[in-house]
PDB file of N, CA and C in Angstrom:
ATOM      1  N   UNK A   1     122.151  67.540  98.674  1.00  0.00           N
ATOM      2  CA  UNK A   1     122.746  68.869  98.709  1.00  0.00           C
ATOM      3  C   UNK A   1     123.612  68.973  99.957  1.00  0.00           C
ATOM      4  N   UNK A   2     124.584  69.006  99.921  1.00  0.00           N
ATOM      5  CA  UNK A   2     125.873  69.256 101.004  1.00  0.00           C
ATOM      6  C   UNK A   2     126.266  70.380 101.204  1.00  0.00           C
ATOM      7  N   UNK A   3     126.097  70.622 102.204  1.00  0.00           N
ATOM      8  CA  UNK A   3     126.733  72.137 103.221  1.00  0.00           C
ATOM      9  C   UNK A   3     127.640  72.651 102.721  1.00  0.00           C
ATOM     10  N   UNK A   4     128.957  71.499 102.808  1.00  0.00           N
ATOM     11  CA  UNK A   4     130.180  71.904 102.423  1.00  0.00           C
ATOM     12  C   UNK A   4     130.672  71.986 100.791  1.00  0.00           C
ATOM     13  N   UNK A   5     129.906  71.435  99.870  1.00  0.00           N
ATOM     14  CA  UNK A   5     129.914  71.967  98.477  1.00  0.00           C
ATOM     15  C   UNK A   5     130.207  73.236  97.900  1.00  0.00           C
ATOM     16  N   UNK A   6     131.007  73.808  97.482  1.00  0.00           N
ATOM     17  CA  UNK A   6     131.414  75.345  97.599  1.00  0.00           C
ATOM     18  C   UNK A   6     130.187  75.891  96.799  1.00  0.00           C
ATOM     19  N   UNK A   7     130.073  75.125  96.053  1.00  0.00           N
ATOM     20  CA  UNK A   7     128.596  75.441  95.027  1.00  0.00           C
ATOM     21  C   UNK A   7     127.665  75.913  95.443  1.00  0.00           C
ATOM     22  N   UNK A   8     127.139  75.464  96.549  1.00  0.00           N
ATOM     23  CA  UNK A   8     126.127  75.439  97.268  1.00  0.00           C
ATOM     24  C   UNK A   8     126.194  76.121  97.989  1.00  0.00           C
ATOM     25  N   UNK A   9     127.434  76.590  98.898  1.00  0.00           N
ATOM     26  CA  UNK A   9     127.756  77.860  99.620  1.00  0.00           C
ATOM     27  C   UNK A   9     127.333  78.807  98.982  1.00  0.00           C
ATOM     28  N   UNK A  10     128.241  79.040  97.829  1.00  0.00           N
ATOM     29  CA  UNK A  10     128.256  80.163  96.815  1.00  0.00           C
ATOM     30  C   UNK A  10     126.661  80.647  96.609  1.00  0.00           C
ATOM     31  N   UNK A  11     126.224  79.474  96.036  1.00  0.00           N
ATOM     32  CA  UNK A  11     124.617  79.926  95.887  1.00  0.00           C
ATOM     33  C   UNK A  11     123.811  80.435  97.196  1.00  0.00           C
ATOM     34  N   UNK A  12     124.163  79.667  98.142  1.00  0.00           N
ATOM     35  CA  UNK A  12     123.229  80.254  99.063  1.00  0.00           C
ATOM     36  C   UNK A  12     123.534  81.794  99.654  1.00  0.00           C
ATOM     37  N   UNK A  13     124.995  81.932  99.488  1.00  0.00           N
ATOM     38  CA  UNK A  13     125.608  83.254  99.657  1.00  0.00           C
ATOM     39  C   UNK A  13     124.527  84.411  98.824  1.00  0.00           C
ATOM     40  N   UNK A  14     124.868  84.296  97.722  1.00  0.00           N
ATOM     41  CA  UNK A  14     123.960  84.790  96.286  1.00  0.00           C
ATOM     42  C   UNK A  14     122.819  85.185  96.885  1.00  0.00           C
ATOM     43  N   UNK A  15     121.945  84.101  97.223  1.00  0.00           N
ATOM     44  CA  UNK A  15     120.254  84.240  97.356  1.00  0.00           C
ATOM     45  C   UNK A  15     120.052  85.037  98.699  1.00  0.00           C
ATOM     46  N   UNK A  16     121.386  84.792  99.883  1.00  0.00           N
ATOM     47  CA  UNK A  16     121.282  85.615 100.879  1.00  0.00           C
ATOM     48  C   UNK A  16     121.258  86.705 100.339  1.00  0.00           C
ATOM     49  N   UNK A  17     122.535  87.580  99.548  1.00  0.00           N
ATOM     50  CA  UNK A  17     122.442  88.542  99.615  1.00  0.00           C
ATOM     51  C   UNK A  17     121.566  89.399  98.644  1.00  0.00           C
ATOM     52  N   UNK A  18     120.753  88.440  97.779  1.00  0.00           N
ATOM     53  CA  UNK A  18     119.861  89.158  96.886  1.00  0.00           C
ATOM     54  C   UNK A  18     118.384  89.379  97.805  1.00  0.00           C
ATOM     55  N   UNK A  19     118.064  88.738  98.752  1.00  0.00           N
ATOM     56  CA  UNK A  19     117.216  88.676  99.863  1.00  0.00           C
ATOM     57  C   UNK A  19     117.003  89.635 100.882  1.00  0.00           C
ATOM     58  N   UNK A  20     118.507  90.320 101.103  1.00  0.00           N
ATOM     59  CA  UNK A  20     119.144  91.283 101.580  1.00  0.00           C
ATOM     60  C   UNK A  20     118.955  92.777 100.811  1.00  0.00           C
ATOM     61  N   UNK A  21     119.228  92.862  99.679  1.00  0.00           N
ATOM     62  CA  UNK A  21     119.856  94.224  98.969  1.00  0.00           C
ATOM     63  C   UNK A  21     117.871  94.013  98.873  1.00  0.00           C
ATOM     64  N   UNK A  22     117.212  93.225  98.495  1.00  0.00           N
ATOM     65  CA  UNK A  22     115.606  93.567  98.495  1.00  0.00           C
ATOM     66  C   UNK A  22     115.054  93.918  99.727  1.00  0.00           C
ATOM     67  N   UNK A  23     114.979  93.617 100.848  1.00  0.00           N
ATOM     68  CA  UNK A  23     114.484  94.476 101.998  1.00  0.00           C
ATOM     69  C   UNK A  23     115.080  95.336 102.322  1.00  0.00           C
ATOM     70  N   UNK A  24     116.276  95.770 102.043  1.00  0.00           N
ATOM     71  CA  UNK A  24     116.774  97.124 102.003  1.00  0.00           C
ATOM     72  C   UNK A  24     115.938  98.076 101.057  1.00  0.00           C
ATOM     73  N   UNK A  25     115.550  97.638  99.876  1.00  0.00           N
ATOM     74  CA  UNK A  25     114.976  98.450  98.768  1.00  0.00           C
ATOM     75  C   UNK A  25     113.668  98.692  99.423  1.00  0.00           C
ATOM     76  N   UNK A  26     112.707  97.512  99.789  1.00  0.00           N
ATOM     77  CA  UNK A  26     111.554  97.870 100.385  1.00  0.00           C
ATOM     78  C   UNK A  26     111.421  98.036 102.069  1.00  0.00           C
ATOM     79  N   UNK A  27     112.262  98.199 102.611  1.00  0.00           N
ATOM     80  CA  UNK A  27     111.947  98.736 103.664  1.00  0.00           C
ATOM     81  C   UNK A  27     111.163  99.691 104.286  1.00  0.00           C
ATOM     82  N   UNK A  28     112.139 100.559 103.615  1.00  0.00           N
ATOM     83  CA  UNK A  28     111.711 102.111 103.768  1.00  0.00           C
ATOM     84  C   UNK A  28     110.234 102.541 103.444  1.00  0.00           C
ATOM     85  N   UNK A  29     109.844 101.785 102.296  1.00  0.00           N
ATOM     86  CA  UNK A  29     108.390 102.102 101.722  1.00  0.00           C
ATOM     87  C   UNK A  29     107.513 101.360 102.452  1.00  0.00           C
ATOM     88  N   UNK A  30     107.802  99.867 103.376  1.00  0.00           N
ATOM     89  CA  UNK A  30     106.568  99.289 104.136  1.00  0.00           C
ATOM     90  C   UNK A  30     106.735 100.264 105.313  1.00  0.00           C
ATOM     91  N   UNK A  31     107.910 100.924 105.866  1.00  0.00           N
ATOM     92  CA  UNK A  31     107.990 101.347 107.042  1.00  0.00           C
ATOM     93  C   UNK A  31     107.337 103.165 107.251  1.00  0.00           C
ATOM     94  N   UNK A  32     107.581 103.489 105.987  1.00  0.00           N
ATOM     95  CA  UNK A  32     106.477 104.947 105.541  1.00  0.00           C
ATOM     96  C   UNK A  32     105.378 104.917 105.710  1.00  0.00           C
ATOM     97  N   UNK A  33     104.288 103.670 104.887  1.00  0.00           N
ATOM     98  CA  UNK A  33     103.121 103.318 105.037  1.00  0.00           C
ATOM     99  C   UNK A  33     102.826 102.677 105.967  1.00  0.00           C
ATOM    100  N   UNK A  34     103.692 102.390 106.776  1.00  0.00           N
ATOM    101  CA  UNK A  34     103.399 101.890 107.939  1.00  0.00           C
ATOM    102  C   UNK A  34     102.964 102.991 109.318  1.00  0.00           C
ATOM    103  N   UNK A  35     103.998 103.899 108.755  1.00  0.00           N
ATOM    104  CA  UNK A  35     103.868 105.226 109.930  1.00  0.00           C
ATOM    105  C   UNK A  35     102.767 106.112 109.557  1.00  0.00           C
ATOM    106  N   UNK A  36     102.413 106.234 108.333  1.00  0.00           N
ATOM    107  CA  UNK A  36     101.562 107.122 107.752  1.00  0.00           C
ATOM    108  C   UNK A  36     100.020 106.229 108.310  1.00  0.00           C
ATOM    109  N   UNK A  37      99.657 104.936 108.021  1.00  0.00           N
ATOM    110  CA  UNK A  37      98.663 104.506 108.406  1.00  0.00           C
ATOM    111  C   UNK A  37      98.502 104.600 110.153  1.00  0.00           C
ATOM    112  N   UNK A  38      99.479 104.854 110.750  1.00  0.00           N
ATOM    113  CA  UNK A  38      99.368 104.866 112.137  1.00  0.00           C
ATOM    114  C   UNK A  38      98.795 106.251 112.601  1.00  0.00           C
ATOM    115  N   UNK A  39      99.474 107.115 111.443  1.00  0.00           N
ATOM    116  CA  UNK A  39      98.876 108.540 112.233  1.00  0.00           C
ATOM    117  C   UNK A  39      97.681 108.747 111.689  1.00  0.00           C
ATOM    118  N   UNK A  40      97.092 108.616 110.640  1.00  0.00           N
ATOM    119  CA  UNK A  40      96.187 108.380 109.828  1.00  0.00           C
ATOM    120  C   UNK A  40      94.679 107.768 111.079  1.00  0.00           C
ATOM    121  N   UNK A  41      95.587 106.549 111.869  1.00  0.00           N
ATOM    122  CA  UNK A  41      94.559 105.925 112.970  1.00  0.00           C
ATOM    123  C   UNK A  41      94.083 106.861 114.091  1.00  0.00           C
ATOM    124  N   UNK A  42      96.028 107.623 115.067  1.00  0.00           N
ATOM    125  CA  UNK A  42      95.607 108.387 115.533  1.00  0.00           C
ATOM    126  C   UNK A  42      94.916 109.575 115.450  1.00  0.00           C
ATOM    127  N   UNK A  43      94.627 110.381 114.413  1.00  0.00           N
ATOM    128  CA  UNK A  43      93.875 111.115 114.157  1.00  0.00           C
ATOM    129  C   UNK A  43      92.377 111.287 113.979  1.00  0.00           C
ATOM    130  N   UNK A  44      92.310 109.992 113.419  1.00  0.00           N
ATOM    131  CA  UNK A  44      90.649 109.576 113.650  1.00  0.00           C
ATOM    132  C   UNK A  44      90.446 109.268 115.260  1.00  0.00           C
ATOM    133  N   UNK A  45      91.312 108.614 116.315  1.00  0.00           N
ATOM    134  CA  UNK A  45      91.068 108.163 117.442  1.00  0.00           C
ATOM    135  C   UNK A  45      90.571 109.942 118.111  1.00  0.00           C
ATOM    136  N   UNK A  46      91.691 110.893 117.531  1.00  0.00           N
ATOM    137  CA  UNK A  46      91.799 111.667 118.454  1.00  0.00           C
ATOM    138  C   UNK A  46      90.343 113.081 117.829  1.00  0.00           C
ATOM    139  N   UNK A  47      90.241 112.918 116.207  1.00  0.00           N
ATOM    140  CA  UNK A  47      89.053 113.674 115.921  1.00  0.00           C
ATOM    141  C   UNK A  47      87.415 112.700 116.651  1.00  0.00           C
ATOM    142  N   UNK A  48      87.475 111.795 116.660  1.00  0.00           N
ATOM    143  CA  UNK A  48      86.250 110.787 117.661  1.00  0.00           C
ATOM    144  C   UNK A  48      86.292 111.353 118.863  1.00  0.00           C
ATOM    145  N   UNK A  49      87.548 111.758 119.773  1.00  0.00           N
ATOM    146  CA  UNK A  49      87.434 111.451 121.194  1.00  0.00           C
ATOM    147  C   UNK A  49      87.056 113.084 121.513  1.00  0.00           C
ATOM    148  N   UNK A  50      86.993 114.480 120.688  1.00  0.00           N
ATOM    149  CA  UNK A  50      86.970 115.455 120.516  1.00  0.00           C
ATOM    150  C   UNK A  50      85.404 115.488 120.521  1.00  0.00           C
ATOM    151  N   UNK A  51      84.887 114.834 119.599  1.00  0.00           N
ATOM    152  CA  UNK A  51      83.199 114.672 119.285  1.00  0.00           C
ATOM    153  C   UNK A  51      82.503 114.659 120.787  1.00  0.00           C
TER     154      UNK A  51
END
């Protein structure tokens, strides 16, 4: 498989940008559940430290 093969460019172009337009799609949703489980933590830290 050769670098310079336009073929092979082309394709890898492709798979970049289908690799791309998909963590764009899921971003947002790991980065929601990501924030939501954080406050989710602080809140238990901060209903415990209240006790």
């Amino acid at each position: 498989m050769s670098i310079s093969n336009p073929s092979n460019i082309a394709s890898a172009i492709q798979v970049g940008s289908i690799a791309s337009k998909t963590l764009q799609k899921i971003a947002p949703i790991v980065s929601e559940a990501f924030i939501e489980s954080i406050e989710v933590e602080q809140k238990q830290k901060y209903k415990s430290s209240k006790d």
